[in-house]
C-alpha atoms as a PDB file:
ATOM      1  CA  UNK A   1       0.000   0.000   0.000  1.00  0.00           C
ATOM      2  CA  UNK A   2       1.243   3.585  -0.906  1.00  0.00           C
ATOM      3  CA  UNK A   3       2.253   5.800   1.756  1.00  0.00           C
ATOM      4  CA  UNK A   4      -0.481   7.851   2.703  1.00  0.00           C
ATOM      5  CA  UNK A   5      -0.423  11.474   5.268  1.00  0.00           C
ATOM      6  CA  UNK A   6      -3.007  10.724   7.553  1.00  0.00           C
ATOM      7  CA  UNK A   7      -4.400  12.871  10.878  1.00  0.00           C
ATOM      8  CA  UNK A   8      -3.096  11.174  13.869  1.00  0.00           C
ATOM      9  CA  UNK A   9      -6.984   9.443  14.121  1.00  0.00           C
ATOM     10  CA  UNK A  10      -6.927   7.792  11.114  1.00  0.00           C
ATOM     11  CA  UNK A  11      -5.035   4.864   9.545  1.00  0.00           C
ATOM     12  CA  UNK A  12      -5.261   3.220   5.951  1.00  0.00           C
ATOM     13  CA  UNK A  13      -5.313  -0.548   5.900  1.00  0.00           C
ATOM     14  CA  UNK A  14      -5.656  -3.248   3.209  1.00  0.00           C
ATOM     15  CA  UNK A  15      -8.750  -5.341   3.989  1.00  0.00           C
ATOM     16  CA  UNK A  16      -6.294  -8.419   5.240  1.00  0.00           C
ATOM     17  CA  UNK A  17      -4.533  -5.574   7.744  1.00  0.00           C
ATOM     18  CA  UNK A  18      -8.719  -4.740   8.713  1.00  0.00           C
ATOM     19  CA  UNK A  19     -10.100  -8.229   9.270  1.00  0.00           C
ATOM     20  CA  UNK A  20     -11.281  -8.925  12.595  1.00  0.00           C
ATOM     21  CA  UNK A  21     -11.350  -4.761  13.743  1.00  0.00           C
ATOM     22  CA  UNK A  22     -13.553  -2.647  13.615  1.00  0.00           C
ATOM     23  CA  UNK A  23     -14.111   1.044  13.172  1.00  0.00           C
ATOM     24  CA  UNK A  24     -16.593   4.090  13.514  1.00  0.00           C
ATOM     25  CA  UNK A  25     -15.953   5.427   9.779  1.00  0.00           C
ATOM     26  CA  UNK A  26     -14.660   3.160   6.954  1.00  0.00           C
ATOM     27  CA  UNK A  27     -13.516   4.406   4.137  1.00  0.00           C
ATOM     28  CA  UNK A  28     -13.226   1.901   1.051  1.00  0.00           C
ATOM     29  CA  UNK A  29     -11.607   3.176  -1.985  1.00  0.00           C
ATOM     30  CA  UNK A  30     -11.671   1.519  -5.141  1.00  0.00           C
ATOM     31  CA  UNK A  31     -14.321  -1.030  -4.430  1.00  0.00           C
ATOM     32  CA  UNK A  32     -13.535  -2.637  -8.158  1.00  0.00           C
ATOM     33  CA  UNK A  33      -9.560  -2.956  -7.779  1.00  0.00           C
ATOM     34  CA  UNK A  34     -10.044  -4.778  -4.393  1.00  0.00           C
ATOM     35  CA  UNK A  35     -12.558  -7.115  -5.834  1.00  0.00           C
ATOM     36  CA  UNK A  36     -10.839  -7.940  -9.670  1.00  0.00           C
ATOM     37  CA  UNK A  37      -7.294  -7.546  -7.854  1.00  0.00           C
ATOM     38  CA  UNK A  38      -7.084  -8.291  -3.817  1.00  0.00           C
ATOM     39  CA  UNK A  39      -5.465 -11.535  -2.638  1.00  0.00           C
ATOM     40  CA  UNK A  40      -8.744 -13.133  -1.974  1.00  0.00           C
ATOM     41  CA  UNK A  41     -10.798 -10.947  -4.584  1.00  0.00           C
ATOM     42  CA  UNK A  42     -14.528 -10.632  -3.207  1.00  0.00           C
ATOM     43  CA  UNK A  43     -13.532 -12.050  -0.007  1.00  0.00           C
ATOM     44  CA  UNK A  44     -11.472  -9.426   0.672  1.00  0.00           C
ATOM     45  CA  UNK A  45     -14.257  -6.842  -0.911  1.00  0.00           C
ATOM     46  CA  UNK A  46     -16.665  -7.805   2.079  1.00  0.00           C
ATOM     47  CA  UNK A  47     -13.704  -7.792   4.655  1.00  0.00           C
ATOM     48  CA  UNK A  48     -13.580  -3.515   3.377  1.00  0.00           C
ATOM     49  CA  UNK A  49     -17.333  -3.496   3.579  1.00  0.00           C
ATOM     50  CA  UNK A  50     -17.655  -4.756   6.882  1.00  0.00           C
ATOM     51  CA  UNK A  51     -16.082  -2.677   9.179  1.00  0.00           C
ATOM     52  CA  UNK A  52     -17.526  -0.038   9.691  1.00  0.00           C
ATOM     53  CA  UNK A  53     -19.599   0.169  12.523  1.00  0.00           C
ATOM     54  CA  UNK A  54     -21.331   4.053  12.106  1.00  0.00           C
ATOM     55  CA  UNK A  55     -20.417   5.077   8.734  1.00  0.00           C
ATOM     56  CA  UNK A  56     -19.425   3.688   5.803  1.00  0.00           C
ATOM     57  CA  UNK A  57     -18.233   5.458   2.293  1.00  0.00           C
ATOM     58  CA  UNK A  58     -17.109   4.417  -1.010  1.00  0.00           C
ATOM     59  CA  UNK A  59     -15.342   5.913  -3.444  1.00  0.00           C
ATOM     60  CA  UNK A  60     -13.973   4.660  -6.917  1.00  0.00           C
ATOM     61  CA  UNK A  61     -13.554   5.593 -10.274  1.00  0.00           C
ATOM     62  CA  UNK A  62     -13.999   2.402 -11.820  1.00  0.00           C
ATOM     63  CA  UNK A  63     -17.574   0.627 -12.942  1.00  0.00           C
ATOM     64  CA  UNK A  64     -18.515  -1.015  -9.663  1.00  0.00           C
ATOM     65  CA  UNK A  65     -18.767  -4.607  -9.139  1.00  0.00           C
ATOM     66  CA  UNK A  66     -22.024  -6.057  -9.810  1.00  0.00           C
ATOM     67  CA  UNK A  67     -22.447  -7.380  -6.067  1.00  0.00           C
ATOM     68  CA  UNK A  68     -22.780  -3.739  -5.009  1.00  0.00           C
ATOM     69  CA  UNK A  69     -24.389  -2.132  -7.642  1.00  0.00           C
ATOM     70  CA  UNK A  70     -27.140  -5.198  -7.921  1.00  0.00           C
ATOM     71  CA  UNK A  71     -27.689  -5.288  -3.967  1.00  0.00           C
ATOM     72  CA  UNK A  72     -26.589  -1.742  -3.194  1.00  0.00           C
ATOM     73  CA  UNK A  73     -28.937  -0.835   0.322  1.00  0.00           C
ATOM     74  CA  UNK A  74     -27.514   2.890   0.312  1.00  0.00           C
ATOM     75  CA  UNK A  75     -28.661   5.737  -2.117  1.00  0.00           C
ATOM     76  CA  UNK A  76     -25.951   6.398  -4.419  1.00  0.00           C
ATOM     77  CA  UNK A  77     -25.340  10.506  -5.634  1.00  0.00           C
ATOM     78  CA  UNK A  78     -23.740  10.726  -9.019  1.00  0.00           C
ATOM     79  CA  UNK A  79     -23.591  13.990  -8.747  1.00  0.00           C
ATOM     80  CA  UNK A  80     -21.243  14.456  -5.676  1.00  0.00           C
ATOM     81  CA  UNK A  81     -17.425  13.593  -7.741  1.00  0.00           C
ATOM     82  CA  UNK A  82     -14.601  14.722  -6.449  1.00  0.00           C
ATOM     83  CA  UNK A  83     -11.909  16.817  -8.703  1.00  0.00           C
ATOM     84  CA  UNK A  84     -10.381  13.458  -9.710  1.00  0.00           C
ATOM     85  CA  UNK A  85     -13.444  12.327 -11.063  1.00  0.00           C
ATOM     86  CA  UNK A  86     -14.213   9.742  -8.544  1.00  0.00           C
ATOM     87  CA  UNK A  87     -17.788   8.959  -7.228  1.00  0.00           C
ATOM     88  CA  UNK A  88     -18.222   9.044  -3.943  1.00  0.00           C
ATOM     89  CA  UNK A  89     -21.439   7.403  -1.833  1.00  0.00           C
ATOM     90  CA  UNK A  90     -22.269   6.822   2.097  1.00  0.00           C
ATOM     91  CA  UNK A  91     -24.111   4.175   3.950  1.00  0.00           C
ATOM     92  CA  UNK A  92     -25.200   4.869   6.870  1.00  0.00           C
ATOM     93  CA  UNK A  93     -24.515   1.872   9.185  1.00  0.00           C
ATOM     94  CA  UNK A  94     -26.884   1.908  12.185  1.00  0.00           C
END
């Protein structure tokens, strides 16, 4: 994983670093690489989707996989990108 400048409170993990923990705010980014390219592919995916325990947000660039477009229980906002172009959507947990 890249190097990333974090605040003191937050961390970036890879979904193996994340299994077992969890956390008030998740924040998964590129949904599709982790799924097509992580070590254990969707296994890995739901690891990254299942840790948050207040908040959860997703943000990619990519098409998404099908199990989260197909089954997705949040609203997703097209219309909220960031500069880079990404898309960006929230699930509340609770």
């Amino acid at each position: 994983m890249p190097a990333l400048d974090l605040p003191d409170r937050a961390c970036g993990l890879t979904p193996t670093e994340a299994k077992g923990l969890e956390f008030d705010v998740v924040i998964v980014v590129s949904p599709e690489e982790i799924h097509r390219d992580g070590e254990r592919g969707p296994a890995d995916l739901y690891v990254a989707l299942t840790r948050a325990t207040h908040r959860l947000e997703v943000v990619h660039a990519g098409e998404l996989p099908d199990c989260l477009r197909e089954n997705a229980l949040w609203s997703f906002d097209r219309s909220e990108r960031n500069r880079e172009g990404h898309d960006r959507f929230t699930a509340p947990v609770d």
